[in-house]
PDB file of N, CA and C in Angstrom:
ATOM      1  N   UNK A   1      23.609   5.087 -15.173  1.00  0.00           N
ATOM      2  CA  UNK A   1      22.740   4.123 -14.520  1.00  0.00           C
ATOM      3  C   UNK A   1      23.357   2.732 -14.651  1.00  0.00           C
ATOM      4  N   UNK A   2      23.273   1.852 -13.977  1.00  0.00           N
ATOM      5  CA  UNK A   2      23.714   0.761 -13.729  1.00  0.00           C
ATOM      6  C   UNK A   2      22.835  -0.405 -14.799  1.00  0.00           C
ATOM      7  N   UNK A   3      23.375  -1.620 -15.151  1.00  0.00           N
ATOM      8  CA  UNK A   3      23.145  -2.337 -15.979  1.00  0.00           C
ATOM      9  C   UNK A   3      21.428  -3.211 -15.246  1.00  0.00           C
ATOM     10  N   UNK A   4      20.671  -2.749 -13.730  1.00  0.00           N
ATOM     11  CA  UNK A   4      20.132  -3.304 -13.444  1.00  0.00           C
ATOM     12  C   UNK A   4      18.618  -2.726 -14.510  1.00  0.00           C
ATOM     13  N   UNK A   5      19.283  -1.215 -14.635  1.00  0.00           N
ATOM     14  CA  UNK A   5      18.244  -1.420 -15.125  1.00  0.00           C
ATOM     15  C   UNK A   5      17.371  -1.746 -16.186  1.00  0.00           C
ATOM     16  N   UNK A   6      18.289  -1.867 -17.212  1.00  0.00           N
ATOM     17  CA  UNK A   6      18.478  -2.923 -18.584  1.00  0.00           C
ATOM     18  C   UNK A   6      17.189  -3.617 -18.028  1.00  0.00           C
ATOM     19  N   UNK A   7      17.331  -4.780 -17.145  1.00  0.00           N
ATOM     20  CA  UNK A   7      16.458  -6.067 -16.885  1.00  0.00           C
ATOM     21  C   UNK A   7      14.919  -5.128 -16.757  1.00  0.00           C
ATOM     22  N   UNK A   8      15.367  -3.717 -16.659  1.00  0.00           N
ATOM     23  CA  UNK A   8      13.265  -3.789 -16.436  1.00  0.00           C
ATOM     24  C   UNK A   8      12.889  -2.702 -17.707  1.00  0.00           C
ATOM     25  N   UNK A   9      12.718  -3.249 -18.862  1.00  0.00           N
ATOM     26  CA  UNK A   9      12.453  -2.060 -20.076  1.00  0.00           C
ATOM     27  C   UNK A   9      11.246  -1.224 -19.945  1.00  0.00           C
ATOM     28  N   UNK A  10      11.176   0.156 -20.539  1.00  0.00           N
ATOM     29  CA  UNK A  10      10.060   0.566 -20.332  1.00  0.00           C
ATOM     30  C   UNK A  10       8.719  -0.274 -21.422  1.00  0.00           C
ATOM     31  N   UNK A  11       8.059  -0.247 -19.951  1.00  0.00           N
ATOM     32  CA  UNK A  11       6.889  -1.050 -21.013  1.00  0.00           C
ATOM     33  C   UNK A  11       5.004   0.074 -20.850  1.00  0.00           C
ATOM     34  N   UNK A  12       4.841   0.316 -21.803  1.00  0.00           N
ATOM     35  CA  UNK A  12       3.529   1.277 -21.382  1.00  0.00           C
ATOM     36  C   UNK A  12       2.405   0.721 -20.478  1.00  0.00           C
ATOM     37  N   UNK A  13       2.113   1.623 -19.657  1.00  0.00           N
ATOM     38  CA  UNK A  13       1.375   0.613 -18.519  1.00  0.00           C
ATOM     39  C   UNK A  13       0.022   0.670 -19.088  1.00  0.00           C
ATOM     40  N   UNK A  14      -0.994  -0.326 -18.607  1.00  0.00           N
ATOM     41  CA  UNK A  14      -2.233  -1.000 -19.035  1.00  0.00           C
ATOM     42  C   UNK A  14      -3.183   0.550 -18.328  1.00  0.00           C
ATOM     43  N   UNK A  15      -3.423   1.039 -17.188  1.00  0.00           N
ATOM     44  CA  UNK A  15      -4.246   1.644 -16.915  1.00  0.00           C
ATOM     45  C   UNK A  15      -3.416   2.920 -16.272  1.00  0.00           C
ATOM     46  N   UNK A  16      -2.330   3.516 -16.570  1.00  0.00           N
ATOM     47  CA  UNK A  16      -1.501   4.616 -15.773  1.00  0.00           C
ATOM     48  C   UNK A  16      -0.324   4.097 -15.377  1.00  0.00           C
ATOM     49  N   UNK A  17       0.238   4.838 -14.317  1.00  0.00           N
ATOM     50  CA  UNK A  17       1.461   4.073 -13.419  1.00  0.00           C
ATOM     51  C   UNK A  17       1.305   3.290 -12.506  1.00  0.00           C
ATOM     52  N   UNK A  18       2.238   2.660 -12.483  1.00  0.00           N
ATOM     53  CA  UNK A  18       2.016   1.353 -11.822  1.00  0.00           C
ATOM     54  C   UNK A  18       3.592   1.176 -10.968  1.00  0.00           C
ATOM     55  N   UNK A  19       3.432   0.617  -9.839  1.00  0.00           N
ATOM     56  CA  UNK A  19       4.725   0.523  -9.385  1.00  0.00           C
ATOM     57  C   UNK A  19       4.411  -1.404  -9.045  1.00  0.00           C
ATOM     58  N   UNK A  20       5.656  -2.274  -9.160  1.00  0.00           N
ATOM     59  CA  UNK A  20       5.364  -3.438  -9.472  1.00  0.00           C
ATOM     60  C   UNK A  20       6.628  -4.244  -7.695  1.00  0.00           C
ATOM     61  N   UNK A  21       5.977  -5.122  -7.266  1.00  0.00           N
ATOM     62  CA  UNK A  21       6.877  -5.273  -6.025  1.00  0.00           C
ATOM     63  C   UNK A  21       7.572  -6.518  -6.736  1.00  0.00           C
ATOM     64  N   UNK A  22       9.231  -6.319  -6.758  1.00  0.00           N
ATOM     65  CA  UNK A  22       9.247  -7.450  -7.068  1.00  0.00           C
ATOM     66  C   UNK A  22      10.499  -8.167  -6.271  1.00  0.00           C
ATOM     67  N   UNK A  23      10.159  -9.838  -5.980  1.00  0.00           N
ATOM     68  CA  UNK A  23      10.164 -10.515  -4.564  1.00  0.00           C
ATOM     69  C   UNK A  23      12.169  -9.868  -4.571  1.00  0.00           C
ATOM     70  N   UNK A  24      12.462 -10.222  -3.542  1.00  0.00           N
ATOM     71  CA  UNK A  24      13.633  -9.550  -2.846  1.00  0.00           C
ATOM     72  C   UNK A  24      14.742  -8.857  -3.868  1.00  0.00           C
ATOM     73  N   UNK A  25      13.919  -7.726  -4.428  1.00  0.00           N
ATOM     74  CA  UNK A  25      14.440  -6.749  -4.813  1.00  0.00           C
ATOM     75  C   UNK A  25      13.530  -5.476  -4.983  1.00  0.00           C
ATOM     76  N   UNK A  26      14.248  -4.524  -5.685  1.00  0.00           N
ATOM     77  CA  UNK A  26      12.819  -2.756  -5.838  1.00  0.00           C
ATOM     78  C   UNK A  26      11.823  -2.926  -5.825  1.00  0.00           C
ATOM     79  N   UNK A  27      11.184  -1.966  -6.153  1.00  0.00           N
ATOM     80  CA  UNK A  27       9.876  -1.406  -6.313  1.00  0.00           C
ATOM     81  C   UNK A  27      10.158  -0.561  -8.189  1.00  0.00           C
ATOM     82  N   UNK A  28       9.588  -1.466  -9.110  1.00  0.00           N
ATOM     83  CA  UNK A  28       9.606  -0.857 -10.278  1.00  0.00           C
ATOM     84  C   UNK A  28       8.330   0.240 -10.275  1.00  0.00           C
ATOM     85  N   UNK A  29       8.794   1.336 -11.031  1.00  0.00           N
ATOM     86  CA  UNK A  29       7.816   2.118 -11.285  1.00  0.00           C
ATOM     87  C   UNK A  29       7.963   2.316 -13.053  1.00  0.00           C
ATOM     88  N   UNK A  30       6.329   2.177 -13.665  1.00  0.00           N
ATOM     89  CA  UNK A  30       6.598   2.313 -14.607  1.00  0.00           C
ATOM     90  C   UNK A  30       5.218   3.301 -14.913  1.00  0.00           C
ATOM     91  N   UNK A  31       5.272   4.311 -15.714  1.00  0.00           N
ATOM     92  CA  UNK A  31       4.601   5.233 -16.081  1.00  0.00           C
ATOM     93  C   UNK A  31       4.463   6.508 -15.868  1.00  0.00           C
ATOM     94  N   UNK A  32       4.206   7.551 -16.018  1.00  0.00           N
ATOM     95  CA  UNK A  32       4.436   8.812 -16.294  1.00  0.00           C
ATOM     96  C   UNK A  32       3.829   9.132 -14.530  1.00  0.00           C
ATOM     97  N   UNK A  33       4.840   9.320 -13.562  1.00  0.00           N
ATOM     98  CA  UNK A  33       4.885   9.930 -12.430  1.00  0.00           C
ATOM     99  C   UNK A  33       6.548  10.823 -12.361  1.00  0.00           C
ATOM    100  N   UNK A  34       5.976  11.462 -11.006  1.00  0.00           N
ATOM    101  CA  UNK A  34       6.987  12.170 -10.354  1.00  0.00           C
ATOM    102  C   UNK A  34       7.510  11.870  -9.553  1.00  0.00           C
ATOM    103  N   UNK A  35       9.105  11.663  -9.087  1.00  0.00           N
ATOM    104  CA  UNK A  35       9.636  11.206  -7.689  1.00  0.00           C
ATOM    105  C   UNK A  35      10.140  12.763  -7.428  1.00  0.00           C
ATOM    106  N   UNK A  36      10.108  13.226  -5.626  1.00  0.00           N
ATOM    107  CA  UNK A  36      10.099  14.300  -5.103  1.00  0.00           C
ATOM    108  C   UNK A  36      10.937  13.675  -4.173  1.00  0.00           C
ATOM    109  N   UNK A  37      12.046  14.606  -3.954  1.00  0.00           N
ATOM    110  CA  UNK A  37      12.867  14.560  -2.434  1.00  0.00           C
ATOM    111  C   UNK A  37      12.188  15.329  -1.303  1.00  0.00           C
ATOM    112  N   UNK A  38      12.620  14.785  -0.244  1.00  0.00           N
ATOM    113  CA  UNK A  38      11.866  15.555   1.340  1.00  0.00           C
ATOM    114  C   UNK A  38      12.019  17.000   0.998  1.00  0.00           C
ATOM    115  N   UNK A  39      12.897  17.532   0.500  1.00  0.00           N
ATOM    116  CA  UNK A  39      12.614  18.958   0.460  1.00  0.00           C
ATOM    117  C   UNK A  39      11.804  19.316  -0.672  1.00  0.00           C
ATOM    118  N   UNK A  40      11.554  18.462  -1.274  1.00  0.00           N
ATOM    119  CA  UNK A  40      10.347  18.542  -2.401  1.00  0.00           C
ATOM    120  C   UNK A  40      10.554  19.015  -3.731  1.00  0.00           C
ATOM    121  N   UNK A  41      12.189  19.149  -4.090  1.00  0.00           N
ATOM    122  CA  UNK A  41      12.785  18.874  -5.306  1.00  0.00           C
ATOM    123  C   UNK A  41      12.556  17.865  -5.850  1.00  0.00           C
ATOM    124  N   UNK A  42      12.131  18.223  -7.290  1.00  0.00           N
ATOM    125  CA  UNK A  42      11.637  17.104  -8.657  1.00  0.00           C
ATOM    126  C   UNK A  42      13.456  16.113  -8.668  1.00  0.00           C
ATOM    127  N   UNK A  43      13.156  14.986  -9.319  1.00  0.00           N
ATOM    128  CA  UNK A  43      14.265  14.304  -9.011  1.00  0.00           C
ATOM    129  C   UNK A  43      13.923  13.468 -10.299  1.00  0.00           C
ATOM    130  N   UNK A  44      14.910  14.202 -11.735  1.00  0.00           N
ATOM    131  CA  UNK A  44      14.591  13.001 -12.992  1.00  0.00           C
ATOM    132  C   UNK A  44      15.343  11.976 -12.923  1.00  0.00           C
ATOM    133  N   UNK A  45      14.565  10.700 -13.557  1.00  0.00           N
ATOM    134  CA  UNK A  45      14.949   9.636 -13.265  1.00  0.00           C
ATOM    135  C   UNK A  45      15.743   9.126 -14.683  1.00  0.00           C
ATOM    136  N   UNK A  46      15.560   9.849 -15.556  1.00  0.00           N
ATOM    137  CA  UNK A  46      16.114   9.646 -17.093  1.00  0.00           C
ATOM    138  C   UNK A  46      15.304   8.352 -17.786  1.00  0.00           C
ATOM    139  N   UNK A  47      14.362   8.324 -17.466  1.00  0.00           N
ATOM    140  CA  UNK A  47      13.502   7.422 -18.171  1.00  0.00           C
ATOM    141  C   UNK A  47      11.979   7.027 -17.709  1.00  0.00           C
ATOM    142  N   UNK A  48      11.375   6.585 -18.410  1.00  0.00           N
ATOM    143  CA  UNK A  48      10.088   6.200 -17.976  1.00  0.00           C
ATOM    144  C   UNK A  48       9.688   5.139 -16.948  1.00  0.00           C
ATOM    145  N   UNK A  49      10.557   4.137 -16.770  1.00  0.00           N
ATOM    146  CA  UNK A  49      10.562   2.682 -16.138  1.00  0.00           C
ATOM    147  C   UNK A  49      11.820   2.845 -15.426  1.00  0.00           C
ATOM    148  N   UNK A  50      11.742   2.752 -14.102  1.00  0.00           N
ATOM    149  CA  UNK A  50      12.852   2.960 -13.042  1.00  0.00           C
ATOM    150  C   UNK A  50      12.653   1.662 -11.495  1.00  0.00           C
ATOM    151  N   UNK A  51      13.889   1.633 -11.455  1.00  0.00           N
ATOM    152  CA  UNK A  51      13.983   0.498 -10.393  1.00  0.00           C
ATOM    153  C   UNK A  51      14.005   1.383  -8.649  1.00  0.00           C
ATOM    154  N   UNK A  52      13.111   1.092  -7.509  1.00  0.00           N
ATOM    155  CA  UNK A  52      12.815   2.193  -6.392  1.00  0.00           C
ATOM    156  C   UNK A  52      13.897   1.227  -5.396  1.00  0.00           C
ATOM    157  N   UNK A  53      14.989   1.615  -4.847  1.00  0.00           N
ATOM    158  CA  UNK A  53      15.813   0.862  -3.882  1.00  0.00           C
ATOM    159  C   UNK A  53      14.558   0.643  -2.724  1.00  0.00           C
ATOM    160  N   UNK A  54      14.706  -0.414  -1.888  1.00  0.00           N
ATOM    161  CA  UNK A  54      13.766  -1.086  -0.932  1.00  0.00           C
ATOM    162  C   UNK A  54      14.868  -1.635   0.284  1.00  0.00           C
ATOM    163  N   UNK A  55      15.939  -1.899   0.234  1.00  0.00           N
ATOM    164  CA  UNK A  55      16.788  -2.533   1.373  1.00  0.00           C
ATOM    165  C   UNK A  55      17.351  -1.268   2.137  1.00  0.00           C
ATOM    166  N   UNK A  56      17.882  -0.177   1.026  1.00  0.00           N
ATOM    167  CA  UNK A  56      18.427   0.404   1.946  1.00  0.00           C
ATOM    168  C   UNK A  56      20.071   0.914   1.743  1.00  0.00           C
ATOM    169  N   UNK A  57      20.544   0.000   0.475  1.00  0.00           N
ATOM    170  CA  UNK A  57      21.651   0.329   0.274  1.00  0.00           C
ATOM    171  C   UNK A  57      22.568   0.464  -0.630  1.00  0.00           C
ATOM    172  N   UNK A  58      21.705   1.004  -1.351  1.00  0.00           N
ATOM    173  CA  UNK A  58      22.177   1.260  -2.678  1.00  0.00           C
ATOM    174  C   UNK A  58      22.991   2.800  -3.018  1.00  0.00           C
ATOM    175  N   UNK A  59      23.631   2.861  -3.522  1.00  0.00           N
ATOM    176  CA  UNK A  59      24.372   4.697  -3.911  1.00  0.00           C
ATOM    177  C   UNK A  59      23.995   5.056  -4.475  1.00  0.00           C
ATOM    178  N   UNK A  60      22.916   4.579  -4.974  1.00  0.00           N
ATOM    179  CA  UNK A  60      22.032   5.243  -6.302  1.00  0.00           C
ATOM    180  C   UNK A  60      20.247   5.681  -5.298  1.00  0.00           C
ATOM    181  N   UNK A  61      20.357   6.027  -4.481  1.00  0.00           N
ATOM    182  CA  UNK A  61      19.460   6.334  -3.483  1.00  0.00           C
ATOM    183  C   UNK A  61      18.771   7.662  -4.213  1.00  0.00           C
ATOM    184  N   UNK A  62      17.250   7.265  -4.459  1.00  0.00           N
ATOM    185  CA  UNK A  62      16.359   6.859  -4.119  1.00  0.00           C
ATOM    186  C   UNK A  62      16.546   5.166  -5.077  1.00  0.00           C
ATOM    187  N   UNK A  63      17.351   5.539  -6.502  1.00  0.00           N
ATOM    188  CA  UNK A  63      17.315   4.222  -7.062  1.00  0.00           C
ATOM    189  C   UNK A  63      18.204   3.199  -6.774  1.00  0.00           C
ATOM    190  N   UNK A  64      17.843   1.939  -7.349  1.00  0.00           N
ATOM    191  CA  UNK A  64      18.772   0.645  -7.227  1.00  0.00           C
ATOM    192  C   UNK A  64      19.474   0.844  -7.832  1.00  0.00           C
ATOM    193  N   UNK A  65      20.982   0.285  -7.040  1.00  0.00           N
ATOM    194  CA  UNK A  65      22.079  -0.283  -7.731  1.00  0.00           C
ATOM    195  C   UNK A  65      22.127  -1.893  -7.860  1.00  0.00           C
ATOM    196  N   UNK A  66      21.301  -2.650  -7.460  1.00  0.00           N
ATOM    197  CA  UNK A  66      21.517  -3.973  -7.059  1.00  0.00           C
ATOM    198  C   UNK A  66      22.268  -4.752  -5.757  1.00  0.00           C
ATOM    199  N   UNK A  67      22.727  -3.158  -4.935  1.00  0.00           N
ATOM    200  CA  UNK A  67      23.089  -4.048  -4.056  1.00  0.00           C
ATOM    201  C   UNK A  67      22.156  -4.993  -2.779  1.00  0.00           C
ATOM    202  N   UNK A  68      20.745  -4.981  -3.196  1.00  0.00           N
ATOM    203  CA  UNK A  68      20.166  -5.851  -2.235  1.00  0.00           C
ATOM    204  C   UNK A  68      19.951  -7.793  -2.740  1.00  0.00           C
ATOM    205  N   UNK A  69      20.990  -7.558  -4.158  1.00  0.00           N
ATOM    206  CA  UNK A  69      21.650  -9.062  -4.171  1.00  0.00           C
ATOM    207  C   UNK A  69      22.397  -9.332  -3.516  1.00  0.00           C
ATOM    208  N   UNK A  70      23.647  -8.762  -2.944  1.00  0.00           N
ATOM    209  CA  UNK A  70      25.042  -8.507  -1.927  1.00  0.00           C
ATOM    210  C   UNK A  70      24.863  -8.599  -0.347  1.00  0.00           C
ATOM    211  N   UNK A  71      23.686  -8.042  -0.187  1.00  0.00           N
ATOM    212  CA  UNK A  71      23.270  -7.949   1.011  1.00  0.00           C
ATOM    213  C   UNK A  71      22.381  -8.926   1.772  1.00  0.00           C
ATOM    214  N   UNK A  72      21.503  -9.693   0.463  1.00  0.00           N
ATOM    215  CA  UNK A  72      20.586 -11.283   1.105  1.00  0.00           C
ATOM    216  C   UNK A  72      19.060 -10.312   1.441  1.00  0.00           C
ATOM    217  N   UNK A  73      19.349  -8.890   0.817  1.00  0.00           N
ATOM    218  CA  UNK A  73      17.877  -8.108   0.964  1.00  0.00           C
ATOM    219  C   UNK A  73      16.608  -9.119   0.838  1.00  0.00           C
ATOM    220  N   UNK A  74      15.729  -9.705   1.620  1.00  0.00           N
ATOM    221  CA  UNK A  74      14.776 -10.542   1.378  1.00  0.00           C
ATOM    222  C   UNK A  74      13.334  -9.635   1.381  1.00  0.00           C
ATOM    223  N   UNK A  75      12.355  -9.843   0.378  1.00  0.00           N
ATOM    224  CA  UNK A  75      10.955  -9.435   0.559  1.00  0.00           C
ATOM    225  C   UNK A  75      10.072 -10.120   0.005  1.00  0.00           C
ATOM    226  N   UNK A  76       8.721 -10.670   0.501  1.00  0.00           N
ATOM    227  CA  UNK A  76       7.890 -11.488  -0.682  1.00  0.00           C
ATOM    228  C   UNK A  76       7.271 -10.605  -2.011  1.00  0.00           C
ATOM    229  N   UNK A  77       7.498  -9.172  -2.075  1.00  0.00           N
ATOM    230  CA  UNK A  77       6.842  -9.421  -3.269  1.00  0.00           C
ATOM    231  C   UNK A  77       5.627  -8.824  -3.363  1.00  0.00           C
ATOM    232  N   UNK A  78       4.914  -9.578  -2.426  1.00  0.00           N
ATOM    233  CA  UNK A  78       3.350  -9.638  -2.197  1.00  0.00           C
ATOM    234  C   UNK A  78       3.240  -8.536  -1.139  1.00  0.00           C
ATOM    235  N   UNK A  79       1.757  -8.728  -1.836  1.00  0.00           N
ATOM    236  CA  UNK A  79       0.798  -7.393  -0.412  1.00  0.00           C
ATOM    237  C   UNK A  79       1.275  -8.544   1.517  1.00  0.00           C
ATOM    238  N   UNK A  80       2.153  -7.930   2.030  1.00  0.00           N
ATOM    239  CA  UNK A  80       2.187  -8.566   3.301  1.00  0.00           C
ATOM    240  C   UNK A  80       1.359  -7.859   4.704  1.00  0.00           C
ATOM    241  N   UNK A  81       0.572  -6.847   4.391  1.00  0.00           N
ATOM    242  CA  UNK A  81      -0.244  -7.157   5.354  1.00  0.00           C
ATOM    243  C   UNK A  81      -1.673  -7.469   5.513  1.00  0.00           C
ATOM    244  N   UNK A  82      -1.360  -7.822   7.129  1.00  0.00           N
ATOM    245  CA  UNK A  82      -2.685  -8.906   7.924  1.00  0.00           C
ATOM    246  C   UNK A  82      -4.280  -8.423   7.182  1.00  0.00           C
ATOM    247  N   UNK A  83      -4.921  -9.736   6.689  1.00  0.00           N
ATOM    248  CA  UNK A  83      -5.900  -9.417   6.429  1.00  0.00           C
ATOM    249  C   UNK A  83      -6.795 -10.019   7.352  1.00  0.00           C
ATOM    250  N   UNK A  84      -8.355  -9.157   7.639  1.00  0.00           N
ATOM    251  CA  UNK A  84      -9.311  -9.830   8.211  1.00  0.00           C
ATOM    252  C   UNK A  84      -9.531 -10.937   8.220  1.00  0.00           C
ATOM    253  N   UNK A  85      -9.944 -12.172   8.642  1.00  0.00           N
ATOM    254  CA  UNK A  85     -10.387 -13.854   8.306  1.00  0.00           C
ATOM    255  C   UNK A  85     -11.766 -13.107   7.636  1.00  0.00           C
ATOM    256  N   UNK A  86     -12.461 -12.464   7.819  1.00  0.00           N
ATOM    257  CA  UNK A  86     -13.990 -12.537   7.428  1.00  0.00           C
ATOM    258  C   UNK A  86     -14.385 -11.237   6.380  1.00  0.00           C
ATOM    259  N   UNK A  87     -13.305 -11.054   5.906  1.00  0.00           N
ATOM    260  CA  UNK A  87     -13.037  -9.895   4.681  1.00  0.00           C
ATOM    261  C   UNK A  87     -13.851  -8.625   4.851  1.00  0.00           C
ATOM    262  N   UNK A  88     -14.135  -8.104   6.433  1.00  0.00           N
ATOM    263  CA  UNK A  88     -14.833  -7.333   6.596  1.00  0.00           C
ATOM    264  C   UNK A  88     -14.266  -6.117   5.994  1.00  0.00           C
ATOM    265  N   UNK A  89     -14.741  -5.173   4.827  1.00  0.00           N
ATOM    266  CA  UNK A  89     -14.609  -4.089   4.183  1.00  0.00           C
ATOM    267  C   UNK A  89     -13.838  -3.230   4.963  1.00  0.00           C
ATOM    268  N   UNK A  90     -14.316  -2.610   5.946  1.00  0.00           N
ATOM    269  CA  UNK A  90     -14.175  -1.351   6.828  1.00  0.00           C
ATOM    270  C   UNK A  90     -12.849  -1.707   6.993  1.00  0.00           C
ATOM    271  N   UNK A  91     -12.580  -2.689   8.191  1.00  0.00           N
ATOM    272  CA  UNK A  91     -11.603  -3.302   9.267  1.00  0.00           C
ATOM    273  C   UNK A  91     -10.322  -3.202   7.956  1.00  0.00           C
ATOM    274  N   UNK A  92     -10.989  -3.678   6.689  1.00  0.00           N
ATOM    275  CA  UNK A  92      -9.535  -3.960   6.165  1.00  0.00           C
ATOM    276  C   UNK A  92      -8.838  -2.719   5.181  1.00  0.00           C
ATOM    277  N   UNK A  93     -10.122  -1.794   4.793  1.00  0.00           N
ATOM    278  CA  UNK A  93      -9.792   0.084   4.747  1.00  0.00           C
ATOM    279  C   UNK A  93      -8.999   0.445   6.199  1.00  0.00           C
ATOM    280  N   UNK A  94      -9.185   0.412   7.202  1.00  0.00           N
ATOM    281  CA  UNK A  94      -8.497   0.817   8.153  1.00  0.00           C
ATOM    282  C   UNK A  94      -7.559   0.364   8.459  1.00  0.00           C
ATOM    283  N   UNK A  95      -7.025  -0.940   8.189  1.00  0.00           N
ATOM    284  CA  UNK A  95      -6.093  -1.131   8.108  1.00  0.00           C
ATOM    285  C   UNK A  95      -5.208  -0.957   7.289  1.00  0.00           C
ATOM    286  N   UNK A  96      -5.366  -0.371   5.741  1.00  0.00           N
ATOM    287  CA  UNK A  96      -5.155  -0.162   4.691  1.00  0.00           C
ATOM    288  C   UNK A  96      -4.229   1.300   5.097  1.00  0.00           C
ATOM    289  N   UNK A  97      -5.000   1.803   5.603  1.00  0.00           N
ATOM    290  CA  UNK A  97      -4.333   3.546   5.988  1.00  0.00           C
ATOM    291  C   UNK A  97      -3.578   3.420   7.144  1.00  0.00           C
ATOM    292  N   UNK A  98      -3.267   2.513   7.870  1.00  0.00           N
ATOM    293  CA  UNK A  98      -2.314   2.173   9.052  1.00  0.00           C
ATOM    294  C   UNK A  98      -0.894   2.065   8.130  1.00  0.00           C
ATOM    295  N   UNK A  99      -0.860   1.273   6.925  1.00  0.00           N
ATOM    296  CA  UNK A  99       0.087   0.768   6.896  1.00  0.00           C
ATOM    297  C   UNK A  99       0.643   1.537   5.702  1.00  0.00           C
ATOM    298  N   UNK A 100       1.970   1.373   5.473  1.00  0.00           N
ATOM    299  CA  UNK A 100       2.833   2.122   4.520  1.00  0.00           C
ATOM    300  C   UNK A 100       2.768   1.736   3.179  1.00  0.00           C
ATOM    301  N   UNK A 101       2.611   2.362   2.370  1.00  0.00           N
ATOM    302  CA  UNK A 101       2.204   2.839   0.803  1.00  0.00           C
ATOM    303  C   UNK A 101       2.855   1.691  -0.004  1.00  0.00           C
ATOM    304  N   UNK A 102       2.281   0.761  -0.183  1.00  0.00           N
ATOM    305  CA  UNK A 102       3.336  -0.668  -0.875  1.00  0.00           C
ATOM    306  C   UNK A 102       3.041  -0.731  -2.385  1.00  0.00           C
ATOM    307  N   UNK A 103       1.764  -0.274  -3.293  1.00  0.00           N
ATOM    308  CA  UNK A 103       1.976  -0.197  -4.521  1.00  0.00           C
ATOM    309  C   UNK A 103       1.134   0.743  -4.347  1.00  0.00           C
ATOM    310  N   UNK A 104       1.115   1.727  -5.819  1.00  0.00           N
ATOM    311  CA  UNK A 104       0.089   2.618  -6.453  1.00  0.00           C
ATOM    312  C   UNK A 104      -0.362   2.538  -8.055  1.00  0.00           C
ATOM    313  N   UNK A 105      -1.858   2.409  -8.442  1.00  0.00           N
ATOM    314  CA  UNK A 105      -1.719   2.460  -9.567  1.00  0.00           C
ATOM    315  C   UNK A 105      -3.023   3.228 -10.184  1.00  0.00           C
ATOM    316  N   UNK A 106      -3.337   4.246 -10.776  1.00  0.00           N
ATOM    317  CA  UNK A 106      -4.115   5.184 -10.890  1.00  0.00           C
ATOM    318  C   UNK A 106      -3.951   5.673 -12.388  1.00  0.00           C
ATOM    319  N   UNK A 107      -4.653   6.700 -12.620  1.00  0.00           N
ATOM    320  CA  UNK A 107      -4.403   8.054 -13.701  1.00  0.00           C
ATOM    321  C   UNK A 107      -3.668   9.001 -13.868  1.00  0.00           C
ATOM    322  N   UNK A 108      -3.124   9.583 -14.312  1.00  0.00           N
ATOM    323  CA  UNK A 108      -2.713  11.129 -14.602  1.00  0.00           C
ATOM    324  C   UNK A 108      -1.317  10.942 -13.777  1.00  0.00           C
ATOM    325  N   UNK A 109      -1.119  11.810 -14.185  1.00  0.00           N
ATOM    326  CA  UNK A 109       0.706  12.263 -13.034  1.00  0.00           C
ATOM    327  C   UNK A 109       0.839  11.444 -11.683  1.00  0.00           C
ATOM    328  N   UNK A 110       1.700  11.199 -11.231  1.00  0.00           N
ATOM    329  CA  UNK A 110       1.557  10.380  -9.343  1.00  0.00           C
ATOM    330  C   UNK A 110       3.047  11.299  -9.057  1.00  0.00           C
ATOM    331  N   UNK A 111       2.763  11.251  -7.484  1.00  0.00           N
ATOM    332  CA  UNK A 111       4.127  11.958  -7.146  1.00  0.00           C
ATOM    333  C   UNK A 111       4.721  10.395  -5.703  1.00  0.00           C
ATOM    334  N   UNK A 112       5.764  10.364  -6.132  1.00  0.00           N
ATOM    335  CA  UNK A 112       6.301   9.890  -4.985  1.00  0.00           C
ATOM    336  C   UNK A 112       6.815  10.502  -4.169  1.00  0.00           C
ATOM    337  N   UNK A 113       7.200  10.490  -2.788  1.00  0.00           N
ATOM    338  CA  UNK A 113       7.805  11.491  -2.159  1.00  0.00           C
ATOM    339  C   UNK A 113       8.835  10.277  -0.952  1.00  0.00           C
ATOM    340  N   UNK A 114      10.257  10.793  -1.266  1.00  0.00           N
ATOM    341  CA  UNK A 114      11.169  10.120  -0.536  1.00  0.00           C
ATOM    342  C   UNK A 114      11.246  10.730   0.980  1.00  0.00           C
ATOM    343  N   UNK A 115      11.315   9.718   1.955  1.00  0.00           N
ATOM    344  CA  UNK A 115      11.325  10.608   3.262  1.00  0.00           C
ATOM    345  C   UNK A 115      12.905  10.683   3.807  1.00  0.00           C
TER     346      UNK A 115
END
């Protein structure tokens, strides 16, 4: 594994796993889940706290190598999508399930699944 991932130690998460966005780089995951390939082979990560590649170009695919420093990979970080002006509940559940899976944080086992 590459020295990036030094910078993210395992740290025990507060309520389960947690995957953490952080601004123009991975998706940390830290806590007792599963990452699954499309054919739905288990895929160990050799540790508890793992860095999730997000740009696209890393050789360490599904994980980071750091190359989305090399590349100018930009992301905020943050939850980026559109919210209601009038915080209507529903409108913003439905929009919630439109859009692609940006953090998870729950109980018990989680599976990720790479497409």
């Amino acid at each position: 594994m590459s020295r990036l991932f030094d910078d993210f130690p395992d740290l025990p998460p507060d309520d389960g796993p947690s995957i953490t966005l952080y601004r123009d780089g991975p998706l940390i995951v830290r806590g007792n889940c599963r990452i699954v390939d499309a054919d739905g082979s288990q895929i160990d990560p050799g540790r508890a706290t793992v860095a999730l590649c997000r740009c696209g170009r890393s050789a360490l695919k599904p994980f980071c190598d750091g190359s989305h420093v090399a590349t100018g990979f930009r992301a905020s970080g943050s939850d980026d999508r559109d919210r209601p002006p009038n915080g209507d509940a529903q409108e913003s559940a439905a929009r919630a399930r439109a859009q692609p899976l940006t953090a998870v944080a729950g109980t018990g086992p989680q599976t990720i699944r790479e497409r």
